[in-house]
C-alpha atoms as a PDB file:
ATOM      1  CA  UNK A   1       0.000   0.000   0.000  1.00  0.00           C
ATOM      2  CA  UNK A   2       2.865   2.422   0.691  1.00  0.00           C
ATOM      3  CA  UNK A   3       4.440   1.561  -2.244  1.00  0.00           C
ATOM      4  CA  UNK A   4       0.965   2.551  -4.394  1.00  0.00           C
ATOM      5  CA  UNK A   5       0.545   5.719  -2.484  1.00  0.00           C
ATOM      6  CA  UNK A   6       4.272   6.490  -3.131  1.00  0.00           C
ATOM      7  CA  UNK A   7       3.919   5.787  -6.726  1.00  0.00           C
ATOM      8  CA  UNK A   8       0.731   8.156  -7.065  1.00  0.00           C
ATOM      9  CA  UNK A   9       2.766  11.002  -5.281  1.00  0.00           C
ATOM     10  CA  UNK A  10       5.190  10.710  -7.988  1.00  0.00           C
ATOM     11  CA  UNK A  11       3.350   9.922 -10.606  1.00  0.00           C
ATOM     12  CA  UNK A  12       0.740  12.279 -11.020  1.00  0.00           C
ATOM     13  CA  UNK A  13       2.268  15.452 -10.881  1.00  0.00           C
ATOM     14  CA  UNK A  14       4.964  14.243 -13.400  1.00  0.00           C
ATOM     15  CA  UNK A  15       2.029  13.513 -15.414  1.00  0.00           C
ATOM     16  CA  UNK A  16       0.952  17.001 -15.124  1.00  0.00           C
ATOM     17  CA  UNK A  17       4.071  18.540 -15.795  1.00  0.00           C
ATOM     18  CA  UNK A  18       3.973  16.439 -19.206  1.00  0.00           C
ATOM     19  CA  UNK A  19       0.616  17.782 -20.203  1.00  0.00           C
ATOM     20  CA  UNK A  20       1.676  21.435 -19.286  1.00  0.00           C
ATOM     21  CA  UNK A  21       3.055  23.743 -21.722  1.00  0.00           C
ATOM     22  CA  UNK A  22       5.237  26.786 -21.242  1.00  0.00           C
ATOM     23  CA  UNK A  23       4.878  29.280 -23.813  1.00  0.00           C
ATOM     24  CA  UNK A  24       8.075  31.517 -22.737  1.00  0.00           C
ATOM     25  CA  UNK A  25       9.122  34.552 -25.256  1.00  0.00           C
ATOM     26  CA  UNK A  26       5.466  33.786 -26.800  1.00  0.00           C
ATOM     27  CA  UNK A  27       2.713  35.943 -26.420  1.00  0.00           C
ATOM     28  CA  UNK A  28      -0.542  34.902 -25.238  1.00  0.00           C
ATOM     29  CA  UNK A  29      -3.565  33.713 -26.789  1.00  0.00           C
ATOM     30  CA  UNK A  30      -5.590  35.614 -28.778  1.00  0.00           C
ATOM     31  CA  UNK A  31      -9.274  35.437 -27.495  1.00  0.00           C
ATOM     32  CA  UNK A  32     -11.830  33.448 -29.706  1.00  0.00           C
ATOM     33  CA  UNK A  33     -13.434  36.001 -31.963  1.00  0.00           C
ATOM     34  CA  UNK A  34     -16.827  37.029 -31.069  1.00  0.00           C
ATOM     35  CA  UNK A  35     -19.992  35.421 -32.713  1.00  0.00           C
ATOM     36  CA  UNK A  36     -21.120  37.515 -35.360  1.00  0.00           C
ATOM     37  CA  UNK A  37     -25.106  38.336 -35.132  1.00  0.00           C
ATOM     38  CA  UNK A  38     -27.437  37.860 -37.885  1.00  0.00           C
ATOM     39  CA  UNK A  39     -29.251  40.688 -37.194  1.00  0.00           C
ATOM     40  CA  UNK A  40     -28.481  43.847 -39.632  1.00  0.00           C
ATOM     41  CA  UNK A  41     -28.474  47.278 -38.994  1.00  0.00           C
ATOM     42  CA  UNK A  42     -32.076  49.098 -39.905  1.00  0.00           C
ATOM     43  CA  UNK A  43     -31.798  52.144 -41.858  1.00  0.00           C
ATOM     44  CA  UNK A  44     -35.220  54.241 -40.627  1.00  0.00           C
ATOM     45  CA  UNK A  45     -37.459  55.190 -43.287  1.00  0.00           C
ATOM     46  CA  UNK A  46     -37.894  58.602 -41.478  1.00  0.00           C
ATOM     47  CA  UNK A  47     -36.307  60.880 -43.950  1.00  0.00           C
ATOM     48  CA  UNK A  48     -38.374  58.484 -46.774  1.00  0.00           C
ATOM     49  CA  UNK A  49     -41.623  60.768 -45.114  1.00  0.00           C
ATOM     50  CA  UNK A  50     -40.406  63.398 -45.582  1.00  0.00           C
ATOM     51  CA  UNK A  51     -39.571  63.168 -49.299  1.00  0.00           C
ATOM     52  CA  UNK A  52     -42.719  63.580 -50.987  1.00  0.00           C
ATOM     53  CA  UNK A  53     -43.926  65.514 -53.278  1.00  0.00           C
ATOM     54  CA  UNK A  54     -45.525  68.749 -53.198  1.00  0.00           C
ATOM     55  CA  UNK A  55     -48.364  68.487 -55.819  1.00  0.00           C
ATOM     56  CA  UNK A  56     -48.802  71.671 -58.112  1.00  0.00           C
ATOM     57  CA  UNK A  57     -51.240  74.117 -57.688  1.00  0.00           C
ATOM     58  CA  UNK A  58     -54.832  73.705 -60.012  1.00  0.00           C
ATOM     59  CA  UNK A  59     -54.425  75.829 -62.856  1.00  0.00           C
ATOM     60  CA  UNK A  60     -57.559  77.138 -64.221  1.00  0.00           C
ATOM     61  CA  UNK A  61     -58.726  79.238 -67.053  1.00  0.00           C
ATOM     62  CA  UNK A  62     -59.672  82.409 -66.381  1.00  0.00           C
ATOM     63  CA  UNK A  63     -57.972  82.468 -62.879  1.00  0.00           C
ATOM     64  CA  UNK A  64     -56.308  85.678 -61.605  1.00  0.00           C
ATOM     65  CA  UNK A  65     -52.352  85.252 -62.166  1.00  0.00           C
ATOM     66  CA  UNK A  66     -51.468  86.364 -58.562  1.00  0.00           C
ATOM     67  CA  UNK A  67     -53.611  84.380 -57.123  1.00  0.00           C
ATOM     68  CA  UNK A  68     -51.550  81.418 -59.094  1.00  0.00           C
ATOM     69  CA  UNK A  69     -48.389  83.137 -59.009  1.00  0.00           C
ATOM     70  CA  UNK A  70     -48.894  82.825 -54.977  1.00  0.00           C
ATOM     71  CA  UNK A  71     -50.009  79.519 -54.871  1.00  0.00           C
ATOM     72  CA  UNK A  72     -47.040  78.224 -57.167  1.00  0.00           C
ATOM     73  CA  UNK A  73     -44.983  80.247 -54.611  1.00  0.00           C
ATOM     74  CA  UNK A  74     -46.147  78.412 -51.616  1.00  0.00           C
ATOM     75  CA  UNK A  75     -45.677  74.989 -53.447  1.00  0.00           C
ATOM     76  CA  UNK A  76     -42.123  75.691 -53.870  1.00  0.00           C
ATOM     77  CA  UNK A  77     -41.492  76.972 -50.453  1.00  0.00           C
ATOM     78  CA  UNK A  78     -43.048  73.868 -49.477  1.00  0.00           C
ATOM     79  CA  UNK A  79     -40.581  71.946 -51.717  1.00  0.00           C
ATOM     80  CA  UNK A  80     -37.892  73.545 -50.671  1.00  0.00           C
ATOM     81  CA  UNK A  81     -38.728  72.773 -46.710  1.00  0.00           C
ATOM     82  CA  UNK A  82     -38.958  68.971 -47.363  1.00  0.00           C
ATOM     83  CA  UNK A  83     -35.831  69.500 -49.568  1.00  0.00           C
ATOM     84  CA  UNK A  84     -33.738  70.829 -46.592  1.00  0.00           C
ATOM     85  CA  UNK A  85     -35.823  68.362 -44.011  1.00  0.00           C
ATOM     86  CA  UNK A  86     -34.722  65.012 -45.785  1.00  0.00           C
ATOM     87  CA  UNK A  87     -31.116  66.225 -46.605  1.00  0.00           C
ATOM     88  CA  UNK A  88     -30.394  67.331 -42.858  1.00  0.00           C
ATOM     89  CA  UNK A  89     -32.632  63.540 -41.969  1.00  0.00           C
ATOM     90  CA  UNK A  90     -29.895  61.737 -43.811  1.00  0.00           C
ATOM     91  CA  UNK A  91     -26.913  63.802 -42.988  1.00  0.00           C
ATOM     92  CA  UNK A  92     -27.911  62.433 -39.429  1.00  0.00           C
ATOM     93  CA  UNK A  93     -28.570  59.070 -40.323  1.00  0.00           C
ATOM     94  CA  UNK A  94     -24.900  58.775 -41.564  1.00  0.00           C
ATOM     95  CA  UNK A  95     -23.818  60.348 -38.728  1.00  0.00           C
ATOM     96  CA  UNK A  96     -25.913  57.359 -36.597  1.00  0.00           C
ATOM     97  CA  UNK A  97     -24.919  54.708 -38.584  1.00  0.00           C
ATOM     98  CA  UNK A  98     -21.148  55.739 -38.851  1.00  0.00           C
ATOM     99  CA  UNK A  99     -20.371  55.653 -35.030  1.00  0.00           C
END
């Protein structure tokens, strides 16, 4: 029994020192490299909404000309807003989606 319990003393840790690697001068590891997710990035249709079109005034015979002139106007004031809405929208989208 001595003999046994004398041999497992021994034994085992040269066993472990077998198994055991030194990796002097060597640098570590490199961690495993995370698990890429399916899920993709959603682009918000937000500045989509805001990109419609303004529809043109009636024109009609016999209508006064300032009157239309005015209402033409508005419509591309209009325009112009949703112009300057959806390119400032996407400017900030990039700006999201680039960080």
């Amino acid at each position: 029994m001595k003999r046994f319990v004398f041999t497992l003393l021994v034994v085992l840790p040269l066993a472990g020192c077998a198994s055991f690697k030194l990796n002097i001068g060597q640098s570590p590891p490199k961690p495993p490299a995370p698990i890429v997710s399916d899920i993709k990035r959603q682009i918000p249709n937000d500045c989509e909404t805001l990109a419609v079109p303004v529809p043109l005034p009636p024109v009609t015979k016999g209508q006064n000309a300032k009157k239309s002139l005015a209402e033409h106007r508005a419509a591309l004031v209009t325009a112009d807003g949703r112009l300057d809405a959806t390119r400032n929208c996407e400017a900030q989208v990039r700006q999201d989606l680039s960080k």
